[in-house]
C-alpha atoms as a PDB file:
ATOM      1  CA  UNK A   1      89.806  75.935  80.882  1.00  0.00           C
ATOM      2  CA  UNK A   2      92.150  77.873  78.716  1.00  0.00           C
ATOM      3  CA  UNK A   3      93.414  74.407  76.993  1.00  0.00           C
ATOM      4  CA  UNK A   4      90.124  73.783  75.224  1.00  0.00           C
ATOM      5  CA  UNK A   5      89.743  77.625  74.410  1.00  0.00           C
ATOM      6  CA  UNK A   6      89.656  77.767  70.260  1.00  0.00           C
ATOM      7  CA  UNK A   7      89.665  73.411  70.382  1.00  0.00           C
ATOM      8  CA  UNK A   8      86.570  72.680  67.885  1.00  0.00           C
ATOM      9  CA  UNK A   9      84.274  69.326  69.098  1.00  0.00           C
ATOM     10  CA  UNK A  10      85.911  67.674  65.887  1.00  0.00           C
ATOM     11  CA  UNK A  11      89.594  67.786  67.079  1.00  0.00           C
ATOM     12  CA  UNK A  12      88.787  66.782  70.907  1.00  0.00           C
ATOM     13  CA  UNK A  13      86.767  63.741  69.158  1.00  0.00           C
ATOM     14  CA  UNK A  14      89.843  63.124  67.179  1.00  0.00           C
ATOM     15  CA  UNK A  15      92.050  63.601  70.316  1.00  0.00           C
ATOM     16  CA  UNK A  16      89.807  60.655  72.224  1.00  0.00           C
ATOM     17  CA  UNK A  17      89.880  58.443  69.239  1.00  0.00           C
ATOM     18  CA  UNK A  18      93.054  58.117  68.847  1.00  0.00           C
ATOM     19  CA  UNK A  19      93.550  57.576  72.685  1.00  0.00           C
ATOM     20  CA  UNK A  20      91.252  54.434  72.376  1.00  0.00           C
ATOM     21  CA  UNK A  21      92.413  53.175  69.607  1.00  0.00           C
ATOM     22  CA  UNK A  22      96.118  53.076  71.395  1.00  0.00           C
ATOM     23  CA  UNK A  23      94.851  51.840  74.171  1.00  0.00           C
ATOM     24  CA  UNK A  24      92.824  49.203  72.493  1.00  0.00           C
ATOM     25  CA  UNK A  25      96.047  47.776  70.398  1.00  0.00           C
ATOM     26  CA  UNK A  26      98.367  47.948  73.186  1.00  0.00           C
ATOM     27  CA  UNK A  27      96.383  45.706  75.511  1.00  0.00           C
ATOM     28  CA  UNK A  28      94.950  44.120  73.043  1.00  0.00           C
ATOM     29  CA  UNK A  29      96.914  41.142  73.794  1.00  0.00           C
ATOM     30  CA  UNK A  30      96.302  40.779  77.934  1.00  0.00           C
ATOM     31  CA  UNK A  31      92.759  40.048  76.708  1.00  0.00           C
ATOM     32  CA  UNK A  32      93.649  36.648  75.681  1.00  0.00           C
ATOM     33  CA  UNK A  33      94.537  33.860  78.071  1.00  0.00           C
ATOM     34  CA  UNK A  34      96.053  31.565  75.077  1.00  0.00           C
ATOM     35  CA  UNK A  35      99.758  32.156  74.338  1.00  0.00           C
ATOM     36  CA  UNK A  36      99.922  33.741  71.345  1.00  0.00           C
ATOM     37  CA  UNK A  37     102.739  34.085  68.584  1.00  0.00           C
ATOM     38  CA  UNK A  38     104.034  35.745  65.481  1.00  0.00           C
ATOM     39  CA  UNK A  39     103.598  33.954  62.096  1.00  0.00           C
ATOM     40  CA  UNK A  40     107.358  33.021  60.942  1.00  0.00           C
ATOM     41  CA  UNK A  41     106.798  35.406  58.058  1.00  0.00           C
ATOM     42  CA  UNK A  42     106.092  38.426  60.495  1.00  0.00           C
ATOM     43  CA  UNK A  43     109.110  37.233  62.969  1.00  0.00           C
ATOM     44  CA  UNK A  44     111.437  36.984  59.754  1.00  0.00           C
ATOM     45  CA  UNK A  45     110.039  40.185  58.584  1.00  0.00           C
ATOM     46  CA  UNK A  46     110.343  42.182  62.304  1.00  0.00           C
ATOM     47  CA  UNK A  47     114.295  41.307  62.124  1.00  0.00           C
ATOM     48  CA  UNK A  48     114.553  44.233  59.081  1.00  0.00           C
ATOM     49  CA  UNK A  49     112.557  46.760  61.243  1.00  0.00           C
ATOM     50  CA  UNK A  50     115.672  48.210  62.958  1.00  0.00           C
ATOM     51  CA  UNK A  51     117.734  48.989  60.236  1.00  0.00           C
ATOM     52  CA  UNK A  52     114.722  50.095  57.855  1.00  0.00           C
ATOM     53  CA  UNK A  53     114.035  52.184  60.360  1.00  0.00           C
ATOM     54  CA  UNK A  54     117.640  53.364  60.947  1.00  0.00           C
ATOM     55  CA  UNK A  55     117.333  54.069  56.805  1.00  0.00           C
ATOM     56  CA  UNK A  56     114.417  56.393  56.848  1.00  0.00           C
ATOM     57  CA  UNK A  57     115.772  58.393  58.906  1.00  0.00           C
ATOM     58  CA  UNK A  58     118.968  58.603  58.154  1.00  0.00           C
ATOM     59  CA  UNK A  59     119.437  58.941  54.899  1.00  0.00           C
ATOM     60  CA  UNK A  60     117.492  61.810  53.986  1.00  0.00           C
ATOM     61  CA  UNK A  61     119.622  63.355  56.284  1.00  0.00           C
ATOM     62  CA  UNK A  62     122.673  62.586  54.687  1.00  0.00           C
ATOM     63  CA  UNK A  63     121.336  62.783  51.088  1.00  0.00           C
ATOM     64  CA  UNK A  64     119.677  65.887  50.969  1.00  0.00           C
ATOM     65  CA  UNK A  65     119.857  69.381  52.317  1.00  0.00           C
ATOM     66  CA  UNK A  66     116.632  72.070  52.708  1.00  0.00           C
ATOM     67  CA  UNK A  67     114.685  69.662  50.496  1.00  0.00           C
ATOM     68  CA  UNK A  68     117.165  69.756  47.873  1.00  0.00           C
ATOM     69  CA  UNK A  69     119.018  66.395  46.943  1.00  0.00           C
ATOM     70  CA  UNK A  70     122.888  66.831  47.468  1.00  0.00           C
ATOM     71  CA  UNK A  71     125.170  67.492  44.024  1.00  0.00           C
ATOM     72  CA  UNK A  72     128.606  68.052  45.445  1.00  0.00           C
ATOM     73  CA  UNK A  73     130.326  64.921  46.688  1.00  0.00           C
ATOM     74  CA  UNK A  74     132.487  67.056  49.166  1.00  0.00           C
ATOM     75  CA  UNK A  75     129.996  66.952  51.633  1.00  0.00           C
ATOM     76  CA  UNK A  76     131.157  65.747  55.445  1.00  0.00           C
ATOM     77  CA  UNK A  77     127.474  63.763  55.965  1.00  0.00           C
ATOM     78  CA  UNK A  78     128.557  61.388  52.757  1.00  0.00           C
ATOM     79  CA  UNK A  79     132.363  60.537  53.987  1.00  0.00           C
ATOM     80  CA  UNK A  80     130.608  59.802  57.072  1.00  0.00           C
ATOM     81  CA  UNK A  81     128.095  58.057  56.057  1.00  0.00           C
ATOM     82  CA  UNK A  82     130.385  55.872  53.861  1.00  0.00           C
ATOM     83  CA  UNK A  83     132.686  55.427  56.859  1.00  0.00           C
ATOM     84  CA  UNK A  84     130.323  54.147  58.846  1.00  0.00           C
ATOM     85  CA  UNK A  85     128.593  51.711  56.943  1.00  0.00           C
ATOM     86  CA  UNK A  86     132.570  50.722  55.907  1.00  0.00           C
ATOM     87  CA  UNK A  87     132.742  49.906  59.833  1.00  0.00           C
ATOM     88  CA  UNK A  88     129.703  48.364  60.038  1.00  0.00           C
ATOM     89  CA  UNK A  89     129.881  45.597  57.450  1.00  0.00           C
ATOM     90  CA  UNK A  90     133.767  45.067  58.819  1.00  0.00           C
ATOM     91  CA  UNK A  91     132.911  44.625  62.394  1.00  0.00           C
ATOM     92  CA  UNK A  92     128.890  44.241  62.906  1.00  0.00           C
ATOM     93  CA  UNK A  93     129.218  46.600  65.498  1.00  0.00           C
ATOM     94  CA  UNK A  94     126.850  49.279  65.702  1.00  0.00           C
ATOM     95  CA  UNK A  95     128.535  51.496  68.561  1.00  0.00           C
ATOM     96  CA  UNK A  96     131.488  51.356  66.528  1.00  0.00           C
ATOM     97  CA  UNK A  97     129.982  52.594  63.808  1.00  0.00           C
ATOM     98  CA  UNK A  98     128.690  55.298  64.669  1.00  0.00           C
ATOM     99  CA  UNK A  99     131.755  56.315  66.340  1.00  0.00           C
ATOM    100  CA  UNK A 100     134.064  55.551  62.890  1.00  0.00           C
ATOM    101  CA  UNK A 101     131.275  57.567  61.408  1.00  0.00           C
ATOM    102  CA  UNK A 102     131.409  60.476  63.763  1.00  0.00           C
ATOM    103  CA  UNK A 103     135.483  60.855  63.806  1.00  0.00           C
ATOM    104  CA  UNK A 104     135.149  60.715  60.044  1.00  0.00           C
ATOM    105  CA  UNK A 105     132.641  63.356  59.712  1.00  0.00           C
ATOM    106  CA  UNK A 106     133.577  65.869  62.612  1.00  0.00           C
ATOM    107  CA  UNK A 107     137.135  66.792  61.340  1.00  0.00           C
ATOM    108  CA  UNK A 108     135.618  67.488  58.021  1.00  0.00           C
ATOM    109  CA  UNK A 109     132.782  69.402  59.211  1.00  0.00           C
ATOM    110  CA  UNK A 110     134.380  71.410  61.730  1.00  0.00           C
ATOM    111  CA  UNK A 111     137.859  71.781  60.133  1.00  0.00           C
ATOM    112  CA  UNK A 112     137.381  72.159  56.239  1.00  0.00           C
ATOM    113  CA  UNK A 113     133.621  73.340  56.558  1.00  0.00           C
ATOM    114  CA  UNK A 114     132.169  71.214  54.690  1.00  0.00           C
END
């Protein structure tokens, strides 16, 4: 058993906690036999989950580099970024926008070095 080999009691505990408690909150809902549905609030809410989402992760990326927040404007992540979010409130189209983004943002990467 060379998995558990330096694995303290506390961490396999921890492990098998947070296995039930997934398992618990994923079928939490075959439980009931009543149909059940989301407040309007939460369904209203749920519709900005996507693009929050697509925010957390994406602009950190583009903002910042090593930790450090970004102070020259000739950066090929920003053009990009602008590009696509250009696109996106033209068209709605997220496929196109991330490929208006990428065209922007490869010939300045690659080519200029930025």
């Amino acid at each position: 058993m060379t998995f558990f080999e330096g694995t303290d009691i506390w961490t396999l505990a921890v492990i098998a906690g947070l296995t039930g408690v997934t398992i618990l909150t994923r079928t939490f809902f075959f439980f009931s036999s009543e149909e059940w549905a989301l407040p309007d609030w939460a369904q209203r809410g749920l519709q900005y989950a996507p693009i929050a989402a697509m925010a957390a992760v994406v602009l950190p990326e583009v903002l910042m580099q090593q930790g450090e927040v970004l102070h020259n404007w000739m950066d090929a992540r920003w053009i990009g970024a602008a590009v696509g979010a250009a696109v996106y409130f033209w068209r709605h189209n997220v496929l196109l926008t991330i490929v208006a983004g990428m065209l922007a943002y490869l010939p300045l990467h690659v080519l200029l070095g930025w």
